[in-house]
N, C-alpha and C. Protein backbone atom coordinates (compact mmCIF):
# COMPACT_ATOMS: atom_id res chain seq x y z
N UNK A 1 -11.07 -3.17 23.07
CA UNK A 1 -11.06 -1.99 22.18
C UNK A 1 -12.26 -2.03 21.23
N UNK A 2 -12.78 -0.83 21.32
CA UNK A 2 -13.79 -0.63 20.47
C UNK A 2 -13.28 -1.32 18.67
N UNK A 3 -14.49 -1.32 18.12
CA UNK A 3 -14.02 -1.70 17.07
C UNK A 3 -13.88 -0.64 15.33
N UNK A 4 -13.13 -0.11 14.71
CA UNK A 4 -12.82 0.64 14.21
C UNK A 4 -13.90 1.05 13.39
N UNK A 5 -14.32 2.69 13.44
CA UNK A 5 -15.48 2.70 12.69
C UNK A 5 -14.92 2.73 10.51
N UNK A 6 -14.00 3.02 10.74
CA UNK A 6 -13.64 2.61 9.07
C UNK A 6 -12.08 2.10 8.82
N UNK A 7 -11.87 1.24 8.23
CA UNK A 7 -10.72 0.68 8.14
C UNK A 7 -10.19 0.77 6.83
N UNK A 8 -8.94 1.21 6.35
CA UNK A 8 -8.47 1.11 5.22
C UNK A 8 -7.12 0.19 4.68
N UNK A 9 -6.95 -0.45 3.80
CA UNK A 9 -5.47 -0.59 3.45
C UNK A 9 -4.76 0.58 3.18
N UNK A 10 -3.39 0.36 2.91
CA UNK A 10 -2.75 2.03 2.77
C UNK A 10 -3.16 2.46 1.67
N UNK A 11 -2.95 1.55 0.36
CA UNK A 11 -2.99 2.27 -0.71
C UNK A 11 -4.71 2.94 -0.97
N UNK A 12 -5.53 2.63 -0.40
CA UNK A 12 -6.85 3.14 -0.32
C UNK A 12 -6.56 4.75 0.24
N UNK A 13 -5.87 4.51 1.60
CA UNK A 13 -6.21 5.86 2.43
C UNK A 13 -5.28 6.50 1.35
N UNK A 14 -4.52 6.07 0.80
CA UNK A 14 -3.36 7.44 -0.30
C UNK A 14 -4.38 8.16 -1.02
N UNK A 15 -5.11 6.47 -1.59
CA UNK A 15 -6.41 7.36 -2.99
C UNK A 15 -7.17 8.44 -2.21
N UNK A 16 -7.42 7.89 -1.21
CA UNK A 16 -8.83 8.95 -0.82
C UNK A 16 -8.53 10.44 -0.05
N UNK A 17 -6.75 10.29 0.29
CA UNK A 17 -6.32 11.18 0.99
C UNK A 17 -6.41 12.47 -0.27
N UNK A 18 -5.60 11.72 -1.19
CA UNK A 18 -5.69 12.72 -2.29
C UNK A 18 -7.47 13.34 -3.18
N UNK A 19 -8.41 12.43 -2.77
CA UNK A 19 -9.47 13.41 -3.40
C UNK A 19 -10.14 14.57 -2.76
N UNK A 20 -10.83 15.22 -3.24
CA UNK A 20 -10.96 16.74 -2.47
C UNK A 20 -12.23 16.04 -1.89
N UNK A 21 -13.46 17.50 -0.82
CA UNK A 21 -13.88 17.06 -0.13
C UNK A 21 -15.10 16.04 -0.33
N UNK A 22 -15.41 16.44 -1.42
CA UNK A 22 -17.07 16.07 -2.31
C UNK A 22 -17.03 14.50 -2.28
N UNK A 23 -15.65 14.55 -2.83
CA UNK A 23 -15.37 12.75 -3.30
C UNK A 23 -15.24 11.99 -1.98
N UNK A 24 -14.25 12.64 -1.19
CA UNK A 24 -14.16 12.20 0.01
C UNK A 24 -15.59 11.87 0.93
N UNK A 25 -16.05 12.43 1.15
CA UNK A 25 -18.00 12.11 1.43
C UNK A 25 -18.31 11.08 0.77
N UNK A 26 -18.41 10.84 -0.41
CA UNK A 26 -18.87 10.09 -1.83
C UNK A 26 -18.58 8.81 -1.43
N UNK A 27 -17.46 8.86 -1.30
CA UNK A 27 -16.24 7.57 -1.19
C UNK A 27 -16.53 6.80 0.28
N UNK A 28 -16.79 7.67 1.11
CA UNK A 28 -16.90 7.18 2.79
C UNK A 28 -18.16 6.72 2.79
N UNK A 29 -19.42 7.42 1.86
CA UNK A 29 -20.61 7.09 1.97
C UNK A 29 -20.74 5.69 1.35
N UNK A 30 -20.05 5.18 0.65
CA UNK A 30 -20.29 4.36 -0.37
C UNK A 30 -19.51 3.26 0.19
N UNK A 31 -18.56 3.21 1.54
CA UNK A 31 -17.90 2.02 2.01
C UNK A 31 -18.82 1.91 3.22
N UNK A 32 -19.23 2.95 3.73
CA UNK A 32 -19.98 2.42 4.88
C UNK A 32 -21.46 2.16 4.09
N UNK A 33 -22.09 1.47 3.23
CA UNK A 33 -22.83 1.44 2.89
C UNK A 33 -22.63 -0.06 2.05
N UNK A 34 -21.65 -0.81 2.09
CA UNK A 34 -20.85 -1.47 1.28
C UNK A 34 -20.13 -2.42 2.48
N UNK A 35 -19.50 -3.56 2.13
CA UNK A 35 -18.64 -4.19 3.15
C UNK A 35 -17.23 -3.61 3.22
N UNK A 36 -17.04 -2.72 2.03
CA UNK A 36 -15.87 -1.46 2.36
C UNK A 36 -14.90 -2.06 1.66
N UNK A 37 -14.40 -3.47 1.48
CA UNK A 37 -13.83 -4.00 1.16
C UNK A 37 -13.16 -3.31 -0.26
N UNK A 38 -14.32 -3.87 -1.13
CA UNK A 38 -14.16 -3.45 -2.75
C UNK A 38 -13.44 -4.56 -3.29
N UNK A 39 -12.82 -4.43 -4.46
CA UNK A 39 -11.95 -5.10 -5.80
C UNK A 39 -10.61 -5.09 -5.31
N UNK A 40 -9.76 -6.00 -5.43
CA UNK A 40 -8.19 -5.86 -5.57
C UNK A 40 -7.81 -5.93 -6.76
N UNK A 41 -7.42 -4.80 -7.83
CA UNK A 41 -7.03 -5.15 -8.82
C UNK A 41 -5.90 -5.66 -9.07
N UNK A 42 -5.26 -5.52 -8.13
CA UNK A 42 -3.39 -5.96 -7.87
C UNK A 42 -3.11 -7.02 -7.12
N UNK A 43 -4.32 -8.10 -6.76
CA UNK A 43 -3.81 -8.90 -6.39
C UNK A 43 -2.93 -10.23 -6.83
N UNK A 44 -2.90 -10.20 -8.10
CA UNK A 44 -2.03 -11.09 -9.11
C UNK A 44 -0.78 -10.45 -8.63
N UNK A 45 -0.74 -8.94 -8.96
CA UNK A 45 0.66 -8.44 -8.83
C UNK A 45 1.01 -8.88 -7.45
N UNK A 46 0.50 -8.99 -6.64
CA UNK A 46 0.74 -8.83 -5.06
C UNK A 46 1.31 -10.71 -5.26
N UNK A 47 0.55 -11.22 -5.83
CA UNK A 47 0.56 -12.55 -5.75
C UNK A 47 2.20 -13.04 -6.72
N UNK A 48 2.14 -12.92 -7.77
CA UNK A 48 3.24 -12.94 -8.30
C UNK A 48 4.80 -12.62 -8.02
N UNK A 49 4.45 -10.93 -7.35
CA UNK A 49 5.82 -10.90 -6.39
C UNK A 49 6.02 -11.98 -5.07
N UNK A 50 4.81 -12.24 -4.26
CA UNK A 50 5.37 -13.05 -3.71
C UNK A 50 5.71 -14.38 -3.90
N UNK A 51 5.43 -15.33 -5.43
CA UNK A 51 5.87 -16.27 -6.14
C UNK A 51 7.68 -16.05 -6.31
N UNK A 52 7.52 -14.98 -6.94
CA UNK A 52 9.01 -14.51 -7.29
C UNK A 52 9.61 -14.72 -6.22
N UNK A 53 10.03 -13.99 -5.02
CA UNK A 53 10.33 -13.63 -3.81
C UNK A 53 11.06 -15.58 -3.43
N UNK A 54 9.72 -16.13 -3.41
CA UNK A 54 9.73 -17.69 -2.46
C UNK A 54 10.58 -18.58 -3.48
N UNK A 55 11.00 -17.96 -5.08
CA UNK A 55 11.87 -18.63 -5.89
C UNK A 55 11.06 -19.61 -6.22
N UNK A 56 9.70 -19.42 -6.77
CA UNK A 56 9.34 -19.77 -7.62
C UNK A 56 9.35 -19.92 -9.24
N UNK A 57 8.74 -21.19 -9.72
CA UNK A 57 9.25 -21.04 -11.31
C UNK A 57 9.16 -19.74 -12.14
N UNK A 58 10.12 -19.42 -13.41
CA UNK A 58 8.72 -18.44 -13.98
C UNK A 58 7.66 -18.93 -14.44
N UNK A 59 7.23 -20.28 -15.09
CA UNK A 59 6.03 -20.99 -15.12
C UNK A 59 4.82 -20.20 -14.34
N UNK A 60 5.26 -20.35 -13.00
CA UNK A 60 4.08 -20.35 -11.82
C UNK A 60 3.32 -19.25 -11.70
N UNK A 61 4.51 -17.73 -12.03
CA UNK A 61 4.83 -16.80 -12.05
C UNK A 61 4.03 -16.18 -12.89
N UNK A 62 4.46 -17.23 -14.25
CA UNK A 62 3.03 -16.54 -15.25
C UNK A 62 1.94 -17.03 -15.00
N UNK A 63 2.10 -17.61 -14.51
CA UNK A 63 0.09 -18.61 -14.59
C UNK A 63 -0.55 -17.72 -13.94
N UNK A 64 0.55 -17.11 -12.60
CA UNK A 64 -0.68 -16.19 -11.61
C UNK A 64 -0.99 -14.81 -12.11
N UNK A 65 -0.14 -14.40 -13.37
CA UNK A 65 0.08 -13.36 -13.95
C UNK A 65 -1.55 -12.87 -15.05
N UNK A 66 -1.26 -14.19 -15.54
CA UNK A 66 -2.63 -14.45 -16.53
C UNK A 66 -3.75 -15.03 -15.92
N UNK A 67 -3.78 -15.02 -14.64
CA UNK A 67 -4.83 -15.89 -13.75
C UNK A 67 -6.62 -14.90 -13.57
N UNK A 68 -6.05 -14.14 -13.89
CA UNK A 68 -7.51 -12.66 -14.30
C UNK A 68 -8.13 -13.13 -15.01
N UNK A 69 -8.98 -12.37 -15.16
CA UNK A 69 -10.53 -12.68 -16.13
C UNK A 69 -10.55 -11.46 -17.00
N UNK A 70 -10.32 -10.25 -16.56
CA UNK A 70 -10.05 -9.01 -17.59
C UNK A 70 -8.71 -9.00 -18.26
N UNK A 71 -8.67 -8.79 -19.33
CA UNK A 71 -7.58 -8.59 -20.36
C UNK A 71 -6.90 -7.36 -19.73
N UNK A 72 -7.64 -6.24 -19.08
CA UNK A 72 -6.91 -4.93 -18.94
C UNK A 72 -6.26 -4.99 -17.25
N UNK A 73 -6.52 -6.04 -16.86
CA UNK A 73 -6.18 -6.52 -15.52
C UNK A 73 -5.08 -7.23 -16.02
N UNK A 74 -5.27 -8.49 -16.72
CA UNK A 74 -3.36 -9.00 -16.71
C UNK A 74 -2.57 -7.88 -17.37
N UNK A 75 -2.99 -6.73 -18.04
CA UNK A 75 -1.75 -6.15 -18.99
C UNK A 75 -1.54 -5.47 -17.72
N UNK A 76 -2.15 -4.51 -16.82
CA UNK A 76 -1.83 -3.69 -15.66
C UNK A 76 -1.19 -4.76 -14.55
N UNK A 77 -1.25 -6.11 -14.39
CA UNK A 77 -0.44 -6.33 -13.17
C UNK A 77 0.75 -7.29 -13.81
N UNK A 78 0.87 -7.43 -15.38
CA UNK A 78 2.17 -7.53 -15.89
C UNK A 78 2.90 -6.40 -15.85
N UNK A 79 2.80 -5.38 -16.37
CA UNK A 79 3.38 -4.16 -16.63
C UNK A 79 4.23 -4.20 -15.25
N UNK A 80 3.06 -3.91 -13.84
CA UNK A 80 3.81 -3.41 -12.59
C UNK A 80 4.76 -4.69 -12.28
N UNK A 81 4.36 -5.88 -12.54
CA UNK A 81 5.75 -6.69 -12.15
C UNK A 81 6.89 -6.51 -13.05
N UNK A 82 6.70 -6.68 -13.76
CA UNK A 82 7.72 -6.25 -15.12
C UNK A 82 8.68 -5.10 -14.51
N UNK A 83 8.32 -4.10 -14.01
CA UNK A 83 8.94 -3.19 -13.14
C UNK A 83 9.13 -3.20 -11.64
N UNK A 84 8.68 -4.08 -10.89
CA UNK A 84 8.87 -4.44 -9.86
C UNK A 84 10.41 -5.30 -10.04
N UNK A 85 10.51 -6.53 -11.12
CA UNK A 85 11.40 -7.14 -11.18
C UNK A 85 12.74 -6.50 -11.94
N UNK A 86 12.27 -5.53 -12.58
CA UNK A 86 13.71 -4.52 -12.79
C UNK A 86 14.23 -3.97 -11.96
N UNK A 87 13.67 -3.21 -10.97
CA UNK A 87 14.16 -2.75 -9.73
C UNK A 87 14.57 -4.05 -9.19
N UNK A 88 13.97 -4.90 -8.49
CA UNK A 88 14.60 -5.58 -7.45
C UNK A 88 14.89 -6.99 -7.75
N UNK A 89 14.50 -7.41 -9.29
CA UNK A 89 14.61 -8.86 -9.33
C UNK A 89 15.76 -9.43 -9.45
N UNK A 90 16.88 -8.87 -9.33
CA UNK A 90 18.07 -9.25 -9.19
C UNK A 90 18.68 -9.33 -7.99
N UNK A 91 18.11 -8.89 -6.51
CA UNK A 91 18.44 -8.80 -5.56
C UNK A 91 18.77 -10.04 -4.99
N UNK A 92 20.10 -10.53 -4.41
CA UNK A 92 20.20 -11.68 -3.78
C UNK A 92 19.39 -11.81 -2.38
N UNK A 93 19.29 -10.76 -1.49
CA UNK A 93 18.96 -10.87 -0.37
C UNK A 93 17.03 -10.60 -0.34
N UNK A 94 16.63 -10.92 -1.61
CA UNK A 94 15.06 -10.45 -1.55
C UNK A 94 14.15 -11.71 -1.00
N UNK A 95 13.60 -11.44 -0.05
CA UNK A 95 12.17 -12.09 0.60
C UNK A 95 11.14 -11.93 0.55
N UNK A 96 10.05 -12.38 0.66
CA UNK A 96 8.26 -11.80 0.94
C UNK A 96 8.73 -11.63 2.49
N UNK A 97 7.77 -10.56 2.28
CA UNK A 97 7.68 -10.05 3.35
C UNK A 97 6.12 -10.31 4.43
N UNK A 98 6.52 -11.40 4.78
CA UNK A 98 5.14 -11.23 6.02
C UNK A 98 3.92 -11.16 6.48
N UNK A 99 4.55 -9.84 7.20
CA UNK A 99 4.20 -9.39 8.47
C UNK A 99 3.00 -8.20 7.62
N UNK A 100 1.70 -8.04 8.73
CA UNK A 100 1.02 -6.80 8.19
C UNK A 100 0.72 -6.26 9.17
N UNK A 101 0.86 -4.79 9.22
CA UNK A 101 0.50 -3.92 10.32
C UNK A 101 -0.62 -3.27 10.19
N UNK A 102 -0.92 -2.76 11.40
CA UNK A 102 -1.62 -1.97 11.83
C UNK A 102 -1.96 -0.45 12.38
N UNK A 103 -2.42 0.84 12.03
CA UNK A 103 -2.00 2.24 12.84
C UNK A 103 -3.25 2.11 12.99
N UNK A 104 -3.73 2.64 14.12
CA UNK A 104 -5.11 3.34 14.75
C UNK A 104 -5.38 5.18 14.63
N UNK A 105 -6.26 5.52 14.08
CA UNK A 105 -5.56 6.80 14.36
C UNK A 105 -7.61 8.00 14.47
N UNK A 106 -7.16 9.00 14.64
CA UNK A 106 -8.59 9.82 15.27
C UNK A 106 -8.93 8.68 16.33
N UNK A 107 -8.35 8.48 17.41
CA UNK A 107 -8.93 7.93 18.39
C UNK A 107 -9.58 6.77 18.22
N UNK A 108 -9.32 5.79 17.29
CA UNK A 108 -9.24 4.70 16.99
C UNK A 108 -10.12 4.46 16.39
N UNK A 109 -10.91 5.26 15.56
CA UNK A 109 -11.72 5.25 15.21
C UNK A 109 -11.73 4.70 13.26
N UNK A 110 -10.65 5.21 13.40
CA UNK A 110 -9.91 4.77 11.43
C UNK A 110 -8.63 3.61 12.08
N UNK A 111 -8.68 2.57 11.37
CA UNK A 111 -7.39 1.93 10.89
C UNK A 111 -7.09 1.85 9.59
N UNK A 112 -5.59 1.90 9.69
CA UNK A 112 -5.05 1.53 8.31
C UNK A 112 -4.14 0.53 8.28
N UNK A 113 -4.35 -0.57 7.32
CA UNK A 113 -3.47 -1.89 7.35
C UNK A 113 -2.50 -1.75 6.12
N UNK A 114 -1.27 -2.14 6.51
CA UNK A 114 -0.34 -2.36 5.43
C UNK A 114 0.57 -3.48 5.36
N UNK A 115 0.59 -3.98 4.08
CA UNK A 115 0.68 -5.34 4.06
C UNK A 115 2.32 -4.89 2.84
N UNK A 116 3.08 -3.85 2.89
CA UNK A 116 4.52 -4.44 1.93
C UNK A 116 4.52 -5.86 1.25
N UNK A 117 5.17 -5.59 0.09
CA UNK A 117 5.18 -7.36 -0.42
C UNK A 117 6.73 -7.85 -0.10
N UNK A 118 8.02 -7.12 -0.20
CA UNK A 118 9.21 -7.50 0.36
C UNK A 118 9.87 -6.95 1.33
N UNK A 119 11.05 -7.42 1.25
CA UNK A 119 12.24 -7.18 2.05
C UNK A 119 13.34 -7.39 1.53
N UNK A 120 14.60 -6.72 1.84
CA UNK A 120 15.96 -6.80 1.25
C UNK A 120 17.04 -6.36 2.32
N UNK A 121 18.12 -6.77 2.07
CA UNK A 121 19.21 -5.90 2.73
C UNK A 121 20.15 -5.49 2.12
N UNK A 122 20.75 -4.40 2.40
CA UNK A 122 21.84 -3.87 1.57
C UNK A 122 22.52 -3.05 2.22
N UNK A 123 24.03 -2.94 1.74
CA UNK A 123 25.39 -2.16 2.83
C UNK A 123 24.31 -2.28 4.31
N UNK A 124 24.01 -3.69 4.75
CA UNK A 124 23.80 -3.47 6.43
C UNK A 124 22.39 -3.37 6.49
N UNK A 125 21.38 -2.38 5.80
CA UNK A 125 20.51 -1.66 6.07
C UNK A 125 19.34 -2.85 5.65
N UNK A 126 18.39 -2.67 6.27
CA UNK A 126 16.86 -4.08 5.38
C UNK A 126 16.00 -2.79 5.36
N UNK A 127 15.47 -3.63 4.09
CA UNK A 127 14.83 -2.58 3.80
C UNK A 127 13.18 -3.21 3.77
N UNK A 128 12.35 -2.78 3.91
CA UNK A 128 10.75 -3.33 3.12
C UNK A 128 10.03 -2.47 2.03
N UNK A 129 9.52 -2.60 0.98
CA UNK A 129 8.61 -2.26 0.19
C UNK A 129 8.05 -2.51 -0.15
N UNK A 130 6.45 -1.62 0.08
CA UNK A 130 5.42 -1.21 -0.05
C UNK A 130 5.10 -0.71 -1.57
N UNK A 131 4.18 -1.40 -2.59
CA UNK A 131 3.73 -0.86 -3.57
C UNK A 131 2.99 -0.53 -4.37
N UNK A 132 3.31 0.68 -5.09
CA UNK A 132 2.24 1.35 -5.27
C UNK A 132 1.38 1.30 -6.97
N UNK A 133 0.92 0.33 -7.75
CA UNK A 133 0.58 0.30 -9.00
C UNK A 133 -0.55 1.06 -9.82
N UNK A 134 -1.02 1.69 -8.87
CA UNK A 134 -2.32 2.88 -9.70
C UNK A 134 -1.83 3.75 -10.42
N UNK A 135 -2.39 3.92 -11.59
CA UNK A 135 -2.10 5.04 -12.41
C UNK A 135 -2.61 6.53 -12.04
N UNK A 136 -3.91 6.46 -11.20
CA UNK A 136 -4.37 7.86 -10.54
C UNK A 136 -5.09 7.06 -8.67
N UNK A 137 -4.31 8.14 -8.40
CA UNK A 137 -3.75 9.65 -8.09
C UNK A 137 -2.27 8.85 -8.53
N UNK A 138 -1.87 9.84 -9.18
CA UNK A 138 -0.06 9.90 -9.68
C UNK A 138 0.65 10.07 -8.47
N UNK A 139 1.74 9.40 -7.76
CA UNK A 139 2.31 8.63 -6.56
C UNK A 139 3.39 10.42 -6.53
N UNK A 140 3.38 10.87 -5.64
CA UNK A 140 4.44 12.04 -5.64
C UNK A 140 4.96 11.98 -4.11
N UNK A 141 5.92 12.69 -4.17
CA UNK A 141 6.83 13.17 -2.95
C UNK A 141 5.94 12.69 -1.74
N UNK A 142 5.23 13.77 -1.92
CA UNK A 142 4.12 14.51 -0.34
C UNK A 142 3.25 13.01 -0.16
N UNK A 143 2.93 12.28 -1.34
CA UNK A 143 1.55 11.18 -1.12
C UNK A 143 2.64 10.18 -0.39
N UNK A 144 4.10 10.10 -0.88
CA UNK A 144 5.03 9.08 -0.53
C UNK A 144 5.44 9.18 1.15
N UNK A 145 5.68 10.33 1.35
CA UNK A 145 6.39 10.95 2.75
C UNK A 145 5.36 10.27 3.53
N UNK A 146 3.64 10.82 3.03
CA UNK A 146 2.33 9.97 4.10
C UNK A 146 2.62 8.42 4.14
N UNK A 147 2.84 7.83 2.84
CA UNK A 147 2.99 6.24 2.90
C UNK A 147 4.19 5.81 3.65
N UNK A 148 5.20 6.40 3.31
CA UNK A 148 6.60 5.93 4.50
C UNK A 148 6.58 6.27 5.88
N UNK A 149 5.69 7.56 6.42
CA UNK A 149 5.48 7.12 7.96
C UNK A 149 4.24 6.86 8.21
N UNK A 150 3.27 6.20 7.14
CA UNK A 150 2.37 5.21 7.91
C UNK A 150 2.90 3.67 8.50
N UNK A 151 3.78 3.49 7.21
CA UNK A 151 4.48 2.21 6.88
C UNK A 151 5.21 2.28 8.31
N UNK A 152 5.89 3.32 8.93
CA UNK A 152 7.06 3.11 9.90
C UNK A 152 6.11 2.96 11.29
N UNK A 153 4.70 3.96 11.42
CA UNK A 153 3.81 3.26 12.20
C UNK A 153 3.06 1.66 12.50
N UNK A 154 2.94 1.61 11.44
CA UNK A 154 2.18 0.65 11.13
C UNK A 154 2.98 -0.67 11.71
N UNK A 155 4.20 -0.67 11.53
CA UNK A 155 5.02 -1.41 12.28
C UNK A 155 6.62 -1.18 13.00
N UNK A 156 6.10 -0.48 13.85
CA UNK A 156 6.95 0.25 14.76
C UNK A 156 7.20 -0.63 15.85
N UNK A 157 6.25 -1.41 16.28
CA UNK A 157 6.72 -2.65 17.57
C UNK A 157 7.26 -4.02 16.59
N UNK A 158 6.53 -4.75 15.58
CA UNK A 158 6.38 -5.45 15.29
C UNK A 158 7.72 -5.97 14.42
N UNK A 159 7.94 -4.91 13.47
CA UNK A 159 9.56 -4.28 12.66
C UNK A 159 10.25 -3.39 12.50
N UNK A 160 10.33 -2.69 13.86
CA UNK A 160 10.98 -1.50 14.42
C UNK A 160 12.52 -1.13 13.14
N UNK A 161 12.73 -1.87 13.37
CA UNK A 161 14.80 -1.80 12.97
C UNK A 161 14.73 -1.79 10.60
N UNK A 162 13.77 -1.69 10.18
CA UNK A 162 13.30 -1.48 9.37
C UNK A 162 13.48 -0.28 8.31
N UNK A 163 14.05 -0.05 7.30
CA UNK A 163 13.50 1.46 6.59
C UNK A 163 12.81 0.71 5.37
N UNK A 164 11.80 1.77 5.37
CA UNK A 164 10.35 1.39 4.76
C UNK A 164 10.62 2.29 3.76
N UNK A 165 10.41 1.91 2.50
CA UNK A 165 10.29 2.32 1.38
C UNK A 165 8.77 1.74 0.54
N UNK A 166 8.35 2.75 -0.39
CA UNK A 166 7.40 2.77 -1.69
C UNK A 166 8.09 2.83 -2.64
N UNK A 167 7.29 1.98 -3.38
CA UNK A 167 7.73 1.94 -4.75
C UNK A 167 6.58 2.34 -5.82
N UNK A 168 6.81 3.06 -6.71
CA UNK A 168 5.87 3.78 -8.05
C UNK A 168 6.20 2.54 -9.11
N UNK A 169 5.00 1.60 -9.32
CA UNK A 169 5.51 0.76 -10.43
C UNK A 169 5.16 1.85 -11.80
N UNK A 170 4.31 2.44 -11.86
CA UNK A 170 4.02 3.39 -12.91
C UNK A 170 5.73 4.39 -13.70
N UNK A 171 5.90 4.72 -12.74
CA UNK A 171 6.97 5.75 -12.84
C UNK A 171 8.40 4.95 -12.55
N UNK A 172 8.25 4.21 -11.63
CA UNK A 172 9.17 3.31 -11.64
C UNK A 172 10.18 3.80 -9.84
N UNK A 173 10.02 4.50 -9.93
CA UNK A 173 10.43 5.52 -8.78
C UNK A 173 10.18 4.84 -7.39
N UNK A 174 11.24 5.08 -6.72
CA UNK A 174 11.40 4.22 -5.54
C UNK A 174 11.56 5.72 -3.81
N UNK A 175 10.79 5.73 -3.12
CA UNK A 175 10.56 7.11 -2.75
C UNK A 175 11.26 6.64 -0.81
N UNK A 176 11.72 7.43 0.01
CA UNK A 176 11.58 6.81 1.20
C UNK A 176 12.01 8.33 1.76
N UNK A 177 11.92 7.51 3.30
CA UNK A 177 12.01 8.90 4.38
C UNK A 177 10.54 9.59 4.16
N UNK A 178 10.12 10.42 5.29
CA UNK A 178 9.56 11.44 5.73
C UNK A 178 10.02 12.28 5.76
N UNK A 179 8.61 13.47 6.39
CA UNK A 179 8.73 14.25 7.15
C UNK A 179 7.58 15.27 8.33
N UNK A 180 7.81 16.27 8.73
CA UNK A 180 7.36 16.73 9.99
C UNK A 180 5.59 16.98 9.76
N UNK A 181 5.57 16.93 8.43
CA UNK A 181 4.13 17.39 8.19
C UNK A 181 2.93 16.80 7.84
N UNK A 182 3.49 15.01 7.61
CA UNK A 182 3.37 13.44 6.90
C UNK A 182 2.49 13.41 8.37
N UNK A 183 2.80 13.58 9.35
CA UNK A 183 2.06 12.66 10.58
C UNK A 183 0.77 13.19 10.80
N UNK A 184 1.05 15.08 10.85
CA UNK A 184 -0.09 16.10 10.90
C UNK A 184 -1.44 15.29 9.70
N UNK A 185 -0.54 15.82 8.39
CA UNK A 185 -1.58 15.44 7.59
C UNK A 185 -2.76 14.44 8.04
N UNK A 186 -1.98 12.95 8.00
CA UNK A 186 -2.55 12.15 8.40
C UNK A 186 -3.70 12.07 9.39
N UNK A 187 -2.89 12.49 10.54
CA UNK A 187 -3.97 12.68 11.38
C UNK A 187 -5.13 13.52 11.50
N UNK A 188 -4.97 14.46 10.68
CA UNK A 188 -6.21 15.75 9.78
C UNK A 188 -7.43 14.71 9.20
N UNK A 189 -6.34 13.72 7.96
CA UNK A 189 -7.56 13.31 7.01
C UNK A 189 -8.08 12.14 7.68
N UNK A 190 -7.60 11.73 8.73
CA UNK A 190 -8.01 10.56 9.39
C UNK A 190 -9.28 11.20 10.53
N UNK A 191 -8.98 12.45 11.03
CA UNK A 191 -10.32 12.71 11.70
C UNK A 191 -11.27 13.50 10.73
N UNK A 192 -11.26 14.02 9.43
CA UNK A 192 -12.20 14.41 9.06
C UNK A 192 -13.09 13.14 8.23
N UNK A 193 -12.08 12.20 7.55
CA UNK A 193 -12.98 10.84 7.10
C UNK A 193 -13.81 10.15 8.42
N UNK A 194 -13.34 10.18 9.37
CA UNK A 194 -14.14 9.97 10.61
C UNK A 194 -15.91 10.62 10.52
N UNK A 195 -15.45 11.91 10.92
CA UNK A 195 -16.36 13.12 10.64
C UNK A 195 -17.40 12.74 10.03
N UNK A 196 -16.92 12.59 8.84
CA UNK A 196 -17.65 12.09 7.45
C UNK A 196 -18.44 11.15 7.76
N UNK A 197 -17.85 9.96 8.37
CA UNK A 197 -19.02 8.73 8.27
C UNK A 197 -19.89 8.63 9.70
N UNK A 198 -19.36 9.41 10.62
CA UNK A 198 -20.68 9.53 11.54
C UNK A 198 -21.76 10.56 10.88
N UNK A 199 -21.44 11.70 10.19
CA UNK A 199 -22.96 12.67 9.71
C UNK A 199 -23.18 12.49 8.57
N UNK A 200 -22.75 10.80 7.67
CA UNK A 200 -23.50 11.23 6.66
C UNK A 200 -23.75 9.61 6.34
């Protein structure tokens, strides 16, 4: 298989799904021009939940919390755990989660990887979540519906038996399910970011 001409994590393709077209150009010009990669500002948070998760100390918990170099980086990935662990830190059945998937999509030309930080079960059902800590673009319905059936693509062979949920650490809001118009979209902004980085 050819090899993907732009690759995103999810929470990237959400940001960029949501900017209009100008930015969208801007943004594509500036990763293919770039190792694409960029900054994780959430990787403490990412890191910390999965401390939590493996029943780690809170010691450890904070160290990775305060483990930044920007002051406005530990207050933003305290805050989102702080609310990550209200929602779920009481859960007996909570795990890290894994596994990271993969969707191909405009003819394989875009991937998008998603990496959820847990898992849970409850009345029967397991659940995984995916989360979301940016303050802009503000996390809504329609941006959520795209993230829960990328999430259900993304690992459809791998963790089929699954309901995939997002979580808004901002808002606090916990979003799941689709629908009929989540896949369209997708596949729209996935061939016009395509578009984008072959003519420009």
């Amino acid at each position: 298989m050819a090899k993907p001409l732009l690759t995103f994590n999810l929470n990237a393709f959400l940001k960029i799904y949501s900017m209009d077209a100008a930015k969208q150009i801007a943004e594509i010009s500036r990763r293919m021009q770039s190792d694409g990669s960029g900054y994780d500002y959430y990787k403490n948070f990412a890191a910390a939940v999965k401390a939590f998760a493996e029943k780690k100390s809170s010691d450890e918990v904070n160290y990775i919390l305060e483990s930044a170099s920007r002051p406005d980086e530990i207050s933003y990935n305290k805050a989102a755990f702080n609310s990550f662990k209200r929602r779920y830190g009481s859960k007996k059945t909570l795990e890290f989660f894994d596994k990271v998937g993969k969707v191909k999509l405009a003819k394989g030309a875009l991937e998008i990887r998603a990496a959820p930080l847990i898992s849970f079960e409850s009345s029967g059902v397991l659940s995984v979540v995916h989360f979301w800590c940016s303050q802009n673009p503000p996390m809504d319905k329609s941006k959520a519906n795209i993230a829960c059936h990328i999430l259900e693509k993304c690992f459809a062979k791998s963790a089929p038996n699954y309901k995939y949920l997002l979580f808004d650490t901002v808002k606090e809001r916990q979003y799941s399910g689709t629908d009929n118009t989540a896949s369209q979209a997708v596949e729209v902004t996935a061939q016009l970011l395509v578009h984008f980085a072959k003519t420009h």
